[in-house]
N, C-alpha and C. Protein backbone atom coordinates (compact mmCIF):
# COMPACT_ATOMS: atom_id res chain seq x y z
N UNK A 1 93.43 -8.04 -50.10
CA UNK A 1 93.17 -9.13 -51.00
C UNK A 1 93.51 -8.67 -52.41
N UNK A 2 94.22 -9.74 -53.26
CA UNK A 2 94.51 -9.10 -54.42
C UNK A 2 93.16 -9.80 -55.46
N UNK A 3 93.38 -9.05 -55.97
CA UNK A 3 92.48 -8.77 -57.76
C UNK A 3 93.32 -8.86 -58.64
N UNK A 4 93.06 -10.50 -59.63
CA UNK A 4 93.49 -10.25 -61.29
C UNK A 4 92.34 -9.37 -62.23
N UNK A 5 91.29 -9.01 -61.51
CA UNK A 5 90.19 -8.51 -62.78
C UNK A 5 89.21 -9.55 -62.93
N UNK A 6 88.91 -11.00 -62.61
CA UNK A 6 88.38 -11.72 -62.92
C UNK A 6 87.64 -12.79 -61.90
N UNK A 7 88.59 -13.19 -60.57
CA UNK A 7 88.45 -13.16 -59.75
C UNK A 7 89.43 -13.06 -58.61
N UNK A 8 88.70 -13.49 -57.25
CA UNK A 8 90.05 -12.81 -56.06
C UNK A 8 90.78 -14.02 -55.98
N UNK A 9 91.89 -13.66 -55.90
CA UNK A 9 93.10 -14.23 -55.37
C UNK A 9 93.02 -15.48 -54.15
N UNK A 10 92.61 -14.47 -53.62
CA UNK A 10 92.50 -15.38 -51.85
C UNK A 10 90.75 -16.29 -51.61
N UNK A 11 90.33 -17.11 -52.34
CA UNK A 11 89.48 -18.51 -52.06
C UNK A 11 90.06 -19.17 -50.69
N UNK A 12 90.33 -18.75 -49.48
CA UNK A 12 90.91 -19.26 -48.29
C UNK A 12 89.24 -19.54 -47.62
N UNK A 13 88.89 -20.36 -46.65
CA UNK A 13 87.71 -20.01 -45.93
C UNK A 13 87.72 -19.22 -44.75
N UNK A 14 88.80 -18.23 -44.54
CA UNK A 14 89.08 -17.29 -43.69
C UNK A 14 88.32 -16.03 -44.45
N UNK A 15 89.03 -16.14 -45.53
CA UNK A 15 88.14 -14.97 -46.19
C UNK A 15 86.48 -14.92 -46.44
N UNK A 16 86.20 -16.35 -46.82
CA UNK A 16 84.84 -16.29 -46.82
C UNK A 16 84.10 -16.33 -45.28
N UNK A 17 84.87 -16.45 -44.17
CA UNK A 17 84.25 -16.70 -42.69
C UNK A 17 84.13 -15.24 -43.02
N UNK A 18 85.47 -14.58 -43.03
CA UNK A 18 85.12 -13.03 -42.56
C UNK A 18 84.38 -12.07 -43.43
N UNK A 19 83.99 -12.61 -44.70
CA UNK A 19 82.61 -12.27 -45.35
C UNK A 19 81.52 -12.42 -44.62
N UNK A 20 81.69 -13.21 -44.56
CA UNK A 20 80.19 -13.68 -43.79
C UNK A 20 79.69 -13.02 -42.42
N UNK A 21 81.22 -13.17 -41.39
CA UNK A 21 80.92 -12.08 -40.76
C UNK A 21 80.64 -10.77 -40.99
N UNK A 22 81.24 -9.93 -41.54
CA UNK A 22 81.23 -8.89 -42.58
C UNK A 22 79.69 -8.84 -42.20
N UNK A 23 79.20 -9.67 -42.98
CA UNK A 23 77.17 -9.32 -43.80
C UNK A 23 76.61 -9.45 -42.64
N UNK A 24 76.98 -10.53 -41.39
CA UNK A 24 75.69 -10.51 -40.41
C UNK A 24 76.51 -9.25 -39.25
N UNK A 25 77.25 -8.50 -39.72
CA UNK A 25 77.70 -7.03 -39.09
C UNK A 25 76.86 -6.05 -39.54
N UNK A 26 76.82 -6.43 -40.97
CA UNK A 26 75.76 -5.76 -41.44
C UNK A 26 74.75 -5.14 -41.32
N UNK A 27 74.13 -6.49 -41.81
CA UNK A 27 72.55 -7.50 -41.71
C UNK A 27 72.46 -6.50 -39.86
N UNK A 28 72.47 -6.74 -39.03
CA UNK A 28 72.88 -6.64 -37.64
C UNK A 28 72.26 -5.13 -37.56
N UNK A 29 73.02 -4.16 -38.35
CA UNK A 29 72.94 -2.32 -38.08
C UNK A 29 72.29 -2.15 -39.16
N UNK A 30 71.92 -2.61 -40.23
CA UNK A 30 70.98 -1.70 -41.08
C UNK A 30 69.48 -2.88 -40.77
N UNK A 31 68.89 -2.30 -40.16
CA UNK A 31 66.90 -2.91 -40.22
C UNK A 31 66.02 -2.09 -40.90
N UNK A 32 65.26 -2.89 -41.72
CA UNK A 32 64.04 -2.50 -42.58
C UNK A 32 63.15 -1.85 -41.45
N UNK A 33 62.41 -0.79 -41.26
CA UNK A 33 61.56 -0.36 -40.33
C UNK A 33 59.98 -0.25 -40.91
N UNK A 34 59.97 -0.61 -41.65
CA UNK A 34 58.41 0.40 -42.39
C UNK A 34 58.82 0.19 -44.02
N UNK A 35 57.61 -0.08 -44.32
CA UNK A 35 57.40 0.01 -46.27
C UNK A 35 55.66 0.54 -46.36
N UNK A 36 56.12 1.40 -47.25
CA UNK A 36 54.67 2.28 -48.02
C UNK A 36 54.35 1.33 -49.53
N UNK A 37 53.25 0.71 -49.53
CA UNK A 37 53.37 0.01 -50.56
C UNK A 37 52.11 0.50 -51.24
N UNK A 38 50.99 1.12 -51.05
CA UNK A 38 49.95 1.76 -51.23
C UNK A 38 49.66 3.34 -51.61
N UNK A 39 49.48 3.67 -52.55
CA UNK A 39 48.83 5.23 -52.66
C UNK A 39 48.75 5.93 -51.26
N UNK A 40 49.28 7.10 -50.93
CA UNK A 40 48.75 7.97 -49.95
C UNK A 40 48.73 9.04 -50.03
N UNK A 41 47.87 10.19 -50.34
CA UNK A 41 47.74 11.62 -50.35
C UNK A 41 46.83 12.36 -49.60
N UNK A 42 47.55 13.24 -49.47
CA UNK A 42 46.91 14.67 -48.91
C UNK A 42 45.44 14.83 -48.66
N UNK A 43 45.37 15.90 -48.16
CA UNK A 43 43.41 15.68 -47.83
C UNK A 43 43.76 17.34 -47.28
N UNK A 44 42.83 17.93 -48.40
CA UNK A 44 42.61 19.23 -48.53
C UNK A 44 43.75 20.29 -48.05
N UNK A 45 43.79 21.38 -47.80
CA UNK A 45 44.78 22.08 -47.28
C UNK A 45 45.39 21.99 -45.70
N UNK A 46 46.54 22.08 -45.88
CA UNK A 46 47.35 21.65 -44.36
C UNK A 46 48.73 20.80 -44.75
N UNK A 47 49.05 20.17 -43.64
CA UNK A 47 50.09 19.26 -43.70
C UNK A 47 49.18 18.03 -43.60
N UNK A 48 50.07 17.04 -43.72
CA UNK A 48 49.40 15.25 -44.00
C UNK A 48 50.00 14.55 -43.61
N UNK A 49 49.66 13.40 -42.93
CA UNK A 49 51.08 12.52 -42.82
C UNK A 49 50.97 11.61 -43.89
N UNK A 50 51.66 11.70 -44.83
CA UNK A 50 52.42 10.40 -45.92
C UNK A 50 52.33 9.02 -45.49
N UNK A 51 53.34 9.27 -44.65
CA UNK A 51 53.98 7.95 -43.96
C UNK A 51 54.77 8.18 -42.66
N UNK A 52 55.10 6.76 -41.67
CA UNK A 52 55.32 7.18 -40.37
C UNK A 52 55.72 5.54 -40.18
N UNK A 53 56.87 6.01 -39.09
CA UNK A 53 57.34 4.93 -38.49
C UNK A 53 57.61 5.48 -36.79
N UNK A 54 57.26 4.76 -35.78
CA UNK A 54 58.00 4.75 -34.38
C UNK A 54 58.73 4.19 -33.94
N UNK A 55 59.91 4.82 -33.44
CA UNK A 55 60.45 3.41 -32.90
C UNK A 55 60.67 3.55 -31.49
N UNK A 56 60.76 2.56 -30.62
CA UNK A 56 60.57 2.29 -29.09
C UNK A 56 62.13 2.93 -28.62
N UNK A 57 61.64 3.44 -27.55
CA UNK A 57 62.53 3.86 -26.88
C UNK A 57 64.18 3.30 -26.63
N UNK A 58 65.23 4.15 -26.61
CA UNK A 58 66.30 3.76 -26.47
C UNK A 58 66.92 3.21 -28.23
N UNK A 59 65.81 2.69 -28.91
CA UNK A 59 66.58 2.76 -30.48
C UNK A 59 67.74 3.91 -31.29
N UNK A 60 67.26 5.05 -30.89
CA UNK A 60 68.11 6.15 -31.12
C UNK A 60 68.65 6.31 -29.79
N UNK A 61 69.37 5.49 -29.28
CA UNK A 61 70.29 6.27 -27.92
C UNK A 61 71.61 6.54 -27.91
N UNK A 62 72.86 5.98 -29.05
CA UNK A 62 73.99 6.05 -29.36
C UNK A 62 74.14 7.15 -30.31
N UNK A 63 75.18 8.47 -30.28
CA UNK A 63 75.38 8.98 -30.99
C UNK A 63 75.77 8.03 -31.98
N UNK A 64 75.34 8.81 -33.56
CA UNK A 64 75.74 8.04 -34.63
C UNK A 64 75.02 6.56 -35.38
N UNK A 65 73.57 6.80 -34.39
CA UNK A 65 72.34 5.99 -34.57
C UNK A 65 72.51 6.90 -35.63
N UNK A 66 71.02 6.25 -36.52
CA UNK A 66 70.18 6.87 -37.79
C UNK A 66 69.05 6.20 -38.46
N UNK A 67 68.26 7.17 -38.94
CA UNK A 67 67.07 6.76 -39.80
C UNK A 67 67.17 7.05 -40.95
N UNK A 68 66.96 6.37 -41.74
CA UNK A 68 67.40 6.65 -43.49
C UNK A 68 65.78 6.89 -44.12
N UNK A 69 65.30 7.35 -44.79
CA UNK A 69 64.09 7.00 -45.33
C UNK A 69 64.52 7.02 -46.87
N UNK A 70 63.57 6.34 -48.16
CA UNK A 70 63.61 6.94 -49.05
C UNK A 70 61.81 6.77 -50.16
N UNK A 71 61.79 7.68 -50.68
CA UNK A 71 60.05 7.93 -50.46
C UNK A 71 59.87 8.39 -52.16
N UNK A 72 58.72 7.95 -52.93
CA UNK A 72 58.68 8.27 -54.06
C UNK A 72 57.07 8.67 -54.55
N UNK A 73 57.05 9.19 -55.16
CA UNK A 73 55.02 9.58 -55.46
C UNK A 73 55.08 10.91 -56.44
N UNK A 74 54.11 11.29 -56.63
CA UNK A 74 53.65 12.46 -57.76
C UNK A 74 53.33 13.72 -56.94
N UNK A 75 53.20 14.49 -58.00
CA UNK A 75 52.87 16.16 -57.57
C UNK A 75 51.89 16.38 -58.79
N UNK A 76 50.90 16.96 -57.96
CA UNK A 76 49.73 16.87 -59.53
C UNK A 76 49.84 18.57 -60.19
N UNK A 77 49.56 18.97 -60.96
CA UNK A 77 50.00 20.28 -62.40
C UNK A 77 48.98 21.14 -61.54
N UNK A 78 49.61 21.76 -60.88
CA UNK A 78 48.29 23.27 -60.17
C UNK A 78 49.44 24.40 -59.66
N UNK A 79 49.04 25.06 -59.37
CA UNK A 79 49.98 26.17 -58.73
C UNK A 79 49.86 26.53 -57.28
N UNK A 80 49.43 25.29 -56.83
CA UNK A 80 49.47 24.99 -55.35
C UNK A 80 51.10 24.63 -54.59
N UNK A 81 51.55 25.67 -53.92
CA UNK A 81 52.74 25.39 -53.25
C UNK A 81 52.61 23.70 -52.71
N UNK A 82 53.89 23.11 -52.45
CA UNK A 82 53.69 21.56 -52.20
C UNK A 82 55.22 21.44 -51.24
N UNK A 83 55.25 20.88 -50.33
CA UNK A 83 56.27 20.87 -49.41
C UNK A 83 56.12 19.59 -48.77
N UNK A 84 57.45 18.50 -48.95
CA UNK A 84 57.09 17.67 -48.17
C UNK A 84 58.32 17.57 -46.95
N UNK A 85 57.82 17.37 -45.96
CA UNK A 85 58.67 17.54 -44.79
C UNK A 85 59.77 16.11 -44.30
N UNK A 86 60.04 15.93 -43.60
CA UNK A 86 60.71 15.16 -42.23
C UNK A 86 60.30 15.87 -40.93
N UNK A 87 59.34 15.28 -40.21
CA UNK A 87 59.03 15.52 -38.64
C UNK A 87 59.58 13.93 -37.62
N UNK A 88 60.28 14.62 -36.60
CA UNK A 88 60.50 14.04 -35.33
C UNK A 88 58.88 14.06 -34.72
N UNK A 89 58.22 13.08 -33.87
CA UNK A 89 57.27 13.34 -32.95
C UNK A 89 58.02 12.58 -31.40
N UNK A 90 58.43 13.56 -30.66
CA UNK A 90 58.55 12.38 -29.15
C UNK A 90 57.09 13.58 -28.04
N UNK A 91 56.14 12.46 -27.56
CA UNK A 91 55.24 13.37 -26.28
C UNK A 91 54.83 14.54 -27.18
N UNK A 92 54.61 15.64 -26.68
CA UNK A 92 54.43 16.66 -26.95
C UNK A 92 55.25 17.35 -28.07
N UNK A 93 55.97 16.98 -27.86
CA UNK A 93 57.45 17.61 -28.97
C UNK A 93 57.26 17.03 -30.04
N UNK A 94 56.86 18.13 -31.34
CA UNK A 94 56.98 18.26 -32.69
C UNK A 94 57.86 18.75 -33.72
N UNK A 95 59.02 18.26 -33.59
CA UNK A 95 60.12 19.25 -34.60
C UNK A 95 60.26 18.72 -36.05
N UNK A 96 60.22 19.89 -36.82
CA UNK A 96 60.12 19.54 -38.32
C UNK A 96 62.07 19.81 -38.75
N UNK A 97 62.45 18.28 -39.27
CA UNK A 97 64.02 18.33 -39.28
C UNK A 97 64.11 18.72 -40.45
N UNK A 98 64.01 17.86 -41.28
CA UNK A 98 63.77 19.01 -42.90
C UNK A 98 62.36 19.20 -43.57
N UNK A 99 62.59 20.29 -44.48
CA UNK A 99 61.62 20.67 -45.60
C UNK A 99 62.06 21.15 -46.84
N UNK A 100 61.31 20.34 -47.95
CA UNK A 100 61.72 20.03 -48.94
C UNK A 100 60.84 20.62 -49.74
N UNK A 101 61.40 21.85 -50.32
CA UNK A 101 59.65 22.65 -51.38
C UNK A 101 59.86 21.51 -52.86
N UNK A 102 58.73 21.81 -53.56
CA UNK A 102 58.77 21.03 -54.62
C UNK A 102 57.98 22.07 -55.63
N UNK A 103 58.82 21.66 -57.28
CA UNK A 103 58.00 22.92 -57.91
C UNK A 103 56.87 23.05 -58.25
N UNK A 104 56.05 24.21 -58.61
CA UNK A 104 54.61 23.79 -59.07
C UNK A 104 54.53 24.19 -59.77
N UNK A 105 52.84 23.90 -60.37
CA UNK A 105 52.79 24.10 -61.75
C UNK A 105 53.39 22.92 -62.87
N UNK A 106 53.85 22.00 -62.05
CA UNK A 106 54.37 20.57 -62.94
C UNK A 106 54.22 19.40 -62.47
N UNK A 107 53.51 18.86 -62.88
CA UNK A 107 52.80 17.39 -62.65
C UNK A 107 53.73 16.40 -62.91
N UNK A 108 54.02 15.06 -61.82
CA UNK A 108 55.33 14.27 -62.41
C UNK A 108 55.63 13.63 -61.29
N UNK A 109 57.09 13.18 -61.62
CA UNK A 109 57.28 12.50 -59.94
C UNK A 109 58.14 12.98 -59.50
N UNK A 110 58.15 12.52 -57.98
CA UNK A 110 58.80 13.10 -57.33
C UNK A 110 59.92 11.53 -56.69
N UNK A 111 60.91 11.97 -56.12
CA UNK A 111 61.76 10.93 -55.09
C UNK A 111 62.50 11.69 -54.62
N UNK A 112 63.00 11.19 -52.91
CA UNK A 112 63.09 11.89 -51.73
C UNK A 112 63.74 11.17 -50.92
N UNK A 113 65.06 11.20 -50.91
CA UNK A 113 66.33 10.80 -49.78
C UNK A 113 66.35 11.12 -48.83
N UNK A 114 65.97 10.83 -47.40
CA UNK A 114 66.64 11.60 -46.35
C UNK A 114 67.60 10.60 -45.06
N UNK A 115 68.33 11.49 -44.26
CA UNK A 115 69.08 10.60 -43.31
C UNK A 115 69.18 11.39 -41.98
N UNK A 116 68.51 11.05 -41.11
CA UNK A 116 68.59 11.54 -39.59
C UNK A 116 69.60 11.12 -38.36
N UNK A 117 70.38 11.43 -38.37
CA UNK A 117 71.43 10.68 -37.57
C UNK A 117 71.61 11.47 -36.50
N UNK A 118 71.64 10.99 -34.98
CA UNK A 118 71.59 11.50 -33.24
C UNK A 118 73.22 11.62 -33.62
N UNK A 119 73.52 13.17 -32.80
CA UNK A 119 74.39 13.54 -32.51
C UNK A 119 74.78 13.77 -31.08
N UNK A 120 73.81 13.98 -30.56
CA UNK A 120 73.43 14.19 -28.79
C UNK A 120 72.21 13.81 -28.15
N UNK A 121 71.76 14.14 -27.55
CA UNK A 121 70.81 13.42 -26.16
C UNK A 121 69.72 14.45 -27.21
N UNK A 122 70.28 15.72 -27.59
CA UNK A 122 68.89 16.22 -28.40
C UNK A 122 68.92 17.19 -29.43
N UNK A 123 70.40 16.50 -30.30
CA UNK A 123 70.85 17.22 -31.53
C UNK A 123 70.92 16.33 -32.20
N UNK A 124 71.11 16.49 -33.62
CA UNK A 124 71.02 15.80 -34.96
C UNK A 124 72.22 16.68 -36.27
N UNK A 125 71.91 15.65 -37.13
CA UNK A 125 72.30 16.03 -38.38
C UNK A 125 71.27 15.25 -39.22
N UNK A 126 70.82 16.16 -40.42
CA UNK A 126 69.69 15.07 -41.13
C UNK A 126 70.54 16.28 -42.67
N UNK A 127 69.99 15.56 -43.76
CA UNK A 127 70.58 15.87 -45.07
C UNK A 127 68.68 15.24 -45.83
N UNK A 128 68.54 15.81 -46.77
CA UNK A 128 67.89 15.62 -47.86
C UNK A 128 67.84 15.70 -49.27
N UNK A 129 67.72 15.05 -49.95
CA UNK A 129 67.46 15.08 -51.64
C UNK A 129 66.19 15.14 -52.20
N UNK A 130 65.97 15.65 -53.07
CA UNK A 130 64.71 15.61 -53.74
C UNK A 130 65.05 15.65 -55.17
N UNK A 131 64.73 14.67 -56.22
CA UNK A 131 64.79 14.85 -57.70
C UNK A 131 63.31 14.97 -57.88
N UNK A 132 62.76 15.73 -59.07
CA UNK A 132 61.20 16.05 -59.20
C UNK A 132 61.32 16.67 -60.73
N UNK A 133 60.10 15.73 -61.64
CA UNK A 133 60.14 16.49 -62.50
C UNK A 133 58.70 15.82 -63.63
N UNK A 134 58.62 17.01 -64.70
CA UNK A 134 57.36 15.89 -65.75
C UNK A 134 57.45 14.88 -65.74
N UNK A 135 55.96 14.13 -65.88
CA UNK A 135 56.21 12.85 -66.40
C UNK A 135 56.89 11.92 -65.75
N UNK A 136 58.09 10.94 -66.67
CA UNK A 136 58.96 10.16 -66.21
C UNK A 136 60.33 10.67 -65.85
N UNK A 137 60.55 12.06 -66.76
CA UNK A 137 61.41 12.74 -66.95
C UNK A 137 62.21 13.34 -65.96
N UNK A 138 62.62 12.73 -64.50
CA UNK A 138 63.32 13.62 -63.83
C UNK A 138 64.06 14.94 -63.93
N UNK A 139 63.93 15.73 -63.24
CA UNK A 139 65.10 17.06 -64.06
C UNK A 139 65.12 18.07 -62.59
N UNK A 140 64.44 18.31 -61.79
CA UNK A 140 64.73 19.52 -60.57
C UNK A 140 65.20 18.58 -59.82
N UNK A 141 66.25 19.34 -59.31
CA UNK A 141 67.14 18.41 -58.02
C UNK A 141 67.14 19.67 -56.80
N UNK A 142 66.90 19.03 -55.71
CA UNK A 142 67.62 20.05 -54.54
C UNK A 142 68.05 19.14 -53.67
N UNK A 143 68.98 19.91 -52.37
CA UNK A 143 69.38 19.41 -51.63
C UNK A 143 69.00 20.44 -50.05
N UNK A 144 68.97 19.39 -48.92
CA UNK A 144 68.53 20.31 -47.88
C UNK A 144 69.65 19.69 -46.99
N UNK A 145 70.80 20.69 -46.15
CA UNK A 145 71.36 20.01 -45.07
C UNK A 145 71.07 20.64 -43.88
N UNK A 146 70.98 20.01 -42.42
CA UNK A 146 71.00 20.37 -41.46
C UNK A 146 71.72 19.86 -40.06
N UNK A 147 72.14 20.74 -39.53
CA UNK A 147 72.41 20.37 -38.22
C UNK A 147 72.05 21.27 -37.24
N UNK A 148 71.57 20.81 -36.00
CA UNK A 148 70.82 21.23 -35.43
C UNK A 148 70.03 20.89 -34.11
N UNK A 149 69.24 21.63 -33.02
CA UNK A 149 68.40 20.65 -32.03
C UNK A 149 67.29 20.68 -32.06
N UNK A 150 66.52 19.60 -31.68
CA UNK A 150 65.11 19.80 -31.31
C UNK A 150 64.77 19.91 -30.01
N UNK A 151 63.39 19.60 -30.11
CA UNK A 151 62.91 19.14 -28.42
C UNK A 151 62.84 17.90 -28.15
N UNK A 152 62.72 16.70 -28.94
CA UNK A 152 62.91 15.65 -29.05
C UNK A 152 64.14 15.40 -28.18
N UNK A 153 64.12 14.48 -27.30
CA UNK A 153 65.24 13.62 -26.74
C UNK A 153 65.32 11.87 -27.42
N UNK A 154 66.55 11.74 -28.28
CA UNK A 154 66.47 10.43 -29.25
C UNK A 154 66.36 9.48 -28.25
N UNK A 155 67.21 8.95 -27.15
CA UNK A 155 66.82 8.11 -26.78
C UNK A 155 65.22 7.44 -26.24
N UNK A 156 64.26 8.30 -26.04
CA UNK A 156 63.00 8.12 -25.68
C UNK A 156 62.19 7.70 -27.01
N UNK A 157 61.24 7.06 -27.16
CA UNK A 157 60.30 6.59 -27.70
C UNK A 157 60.15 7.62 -29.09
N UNK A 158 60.35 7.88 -30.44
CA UNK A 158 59.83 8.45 -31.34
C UNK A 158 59.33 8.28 -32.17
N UNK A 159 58.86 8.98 -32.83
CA UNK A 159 58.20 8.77 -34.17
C UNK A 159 58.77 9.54 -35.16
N UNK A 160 58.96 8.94 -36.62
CA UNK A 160 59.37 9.52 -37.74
C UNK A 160 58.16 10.06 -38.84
N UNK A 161 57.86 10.87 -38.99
CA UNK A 161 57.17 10.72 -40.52
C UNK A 161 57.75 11.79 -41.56
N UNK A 162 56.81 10.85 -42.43
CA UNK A 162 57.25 12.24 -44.17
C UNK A 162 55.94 12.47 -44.22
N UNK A 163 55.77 14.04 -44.30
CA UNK A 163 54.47 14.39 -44.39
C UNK A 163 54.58 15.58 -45.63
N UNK A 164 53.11 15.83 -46.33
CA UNK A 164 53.47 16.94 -47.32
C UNK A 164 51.88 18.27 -46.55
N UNK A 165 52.68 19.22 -47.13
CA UNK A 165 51.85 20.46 -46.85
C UNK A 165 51.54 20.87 -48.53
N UNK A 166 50.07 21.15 -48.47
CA UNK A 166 49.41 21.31 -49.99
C UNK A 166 48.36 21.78 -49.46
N UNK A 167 47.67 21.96 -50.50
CA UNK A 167 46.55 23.23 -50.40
C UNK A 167 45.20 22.15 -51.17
N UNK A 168 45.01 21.69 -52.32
CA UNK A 168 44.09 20.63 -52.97
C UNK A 168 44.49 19.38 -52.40
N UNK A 169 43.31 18.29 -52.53
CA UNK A 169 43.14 17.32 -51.85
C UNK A 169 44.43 16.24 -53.60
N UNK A 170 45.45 15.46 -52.94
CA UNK A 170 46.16 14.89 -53.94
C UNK A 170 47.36 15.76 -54.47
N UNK A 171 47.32 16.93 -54.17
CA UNK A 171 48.36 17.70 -54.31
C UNK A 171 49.52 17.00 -54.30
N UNK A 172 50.04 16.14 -53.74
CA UNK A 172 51.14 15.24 -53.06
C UNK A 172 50.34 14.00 -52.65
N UNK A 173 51.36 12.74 -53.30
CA UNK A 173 50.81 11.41 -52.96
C UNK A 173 52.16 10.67 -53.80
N UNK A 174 52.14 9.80 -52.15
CA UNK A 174 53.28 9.09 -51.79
C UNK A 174 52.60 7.66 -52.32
N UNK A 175 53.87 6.73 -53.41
CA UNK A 175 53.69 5.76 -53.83
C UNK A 175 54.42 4.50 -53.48
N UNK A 176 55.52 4.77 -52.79
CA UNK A 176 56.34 3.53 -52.38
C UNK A 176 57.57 4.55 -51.62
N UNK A 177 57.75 3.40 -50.61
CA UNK A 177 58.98 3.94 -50.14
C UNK A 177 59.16 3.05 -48.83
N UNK A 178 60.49 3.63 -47.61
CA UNK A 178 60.26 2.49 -46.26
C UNK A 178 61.80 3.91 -45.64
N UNK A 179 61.45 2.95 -44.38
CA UNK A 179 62.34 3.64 -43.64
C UNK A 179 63.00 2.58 -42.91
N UNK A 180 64.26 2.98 -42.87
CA UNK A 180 65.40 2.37 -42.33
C UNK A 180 66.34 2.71 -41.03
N UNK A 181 67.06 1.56 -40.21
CA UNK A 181 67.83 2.11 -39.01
C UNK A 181 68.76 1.53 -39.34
N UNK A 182 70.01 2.05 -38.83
CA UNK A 182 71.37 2.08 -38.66
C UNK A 182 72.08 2.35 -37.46
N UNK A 183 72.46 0.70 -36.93
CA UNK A 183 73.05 1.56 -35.67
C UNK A 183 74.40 2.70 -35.99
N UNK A 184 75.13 2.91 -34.91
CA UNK A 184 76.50 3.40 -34.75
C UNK A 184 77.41 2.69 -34.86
């Protein structure tokens, strides 16, 4: 389709059908799964669960499925190590896909990208971001990539969560965020 800069060229209703198709192709592979709309933190020393989504069996069964999450909240000013994870739960099987340290000693916010995508019956690739910093002031960035297996088999019944490991009760507290699917 051509472009003067201003608008497109082609106003045909072929083009707008296949827009439209286009969005409910879309609309179709990316689903809202879960929204955190409430305060949630930590409770004394350990890991926590944040937040959590399951999804029913066979949802992850196509290589090139995925779960997107993206997650935002504070880190309170102590010198308490603070780690917030990505865990798989299927049955018995607990695998932690990423972990994300966060700095301490600096009170502020935090936000947290991640993407889990089935590569096999019980491998993955997942990637993470974390920006974290004073205040309003963003400024520490990291990145976590992985590929890799669990014990988890995707096609069966799982569960997702973001959980943080802290030592004081509030150490970590999750303020908004949701998790997302994508087929293949």
């Amino acid at each position: 389709m051509a472009f003067d800069g201003t608008k497109p060229q082609d106003n045909s209703p072929a083009t707008t059908a296949q827009l439209r198709a286009n969005l409910q192709d879309l609309d179709a592979r990316l689903k809202s799964l879960a929204t955190v709309q409430s305060t949630v933190g930590n409770v004394g020393a350990g890991e926590d669960i944040l937040a959590s989504h399951s999804l029913s069996a066979g949802k992850l069964a196509t290589n090139g499925d995925s779960v997107k999450g993206i997650f935002w909240g504070r880190s309170a000013n102590n010198a308490n190590a603070k780690t917030l994870r990505v865990r798989v739960i299927e049955g018995a099987n607990n695998t932690e896909l990423l972990a994300v340290p966060l700095t301490v000693s600096q009170a502020g916010h935090w936000l947290v990208g991640f993407v889990v995508m089935r590569t096999g019956a019980a491998t993955f690739r997942a990637s993470a971001q974390v920006v974290g910093g004073p205040g309003n002031g963003l400024s520490t960035i990291g990145a976590v990539n992985v590929t890799s297996s669990s014990t988890a088999t995707w096609a069966n019944a799982v569960e997702l969560r973001l959980t943080g490991v802290a030592t004081s009760d509030d150490d970590l507290t999750v303020e908004g965020g949701f998790f997302q699917y994508a087929g293949a």
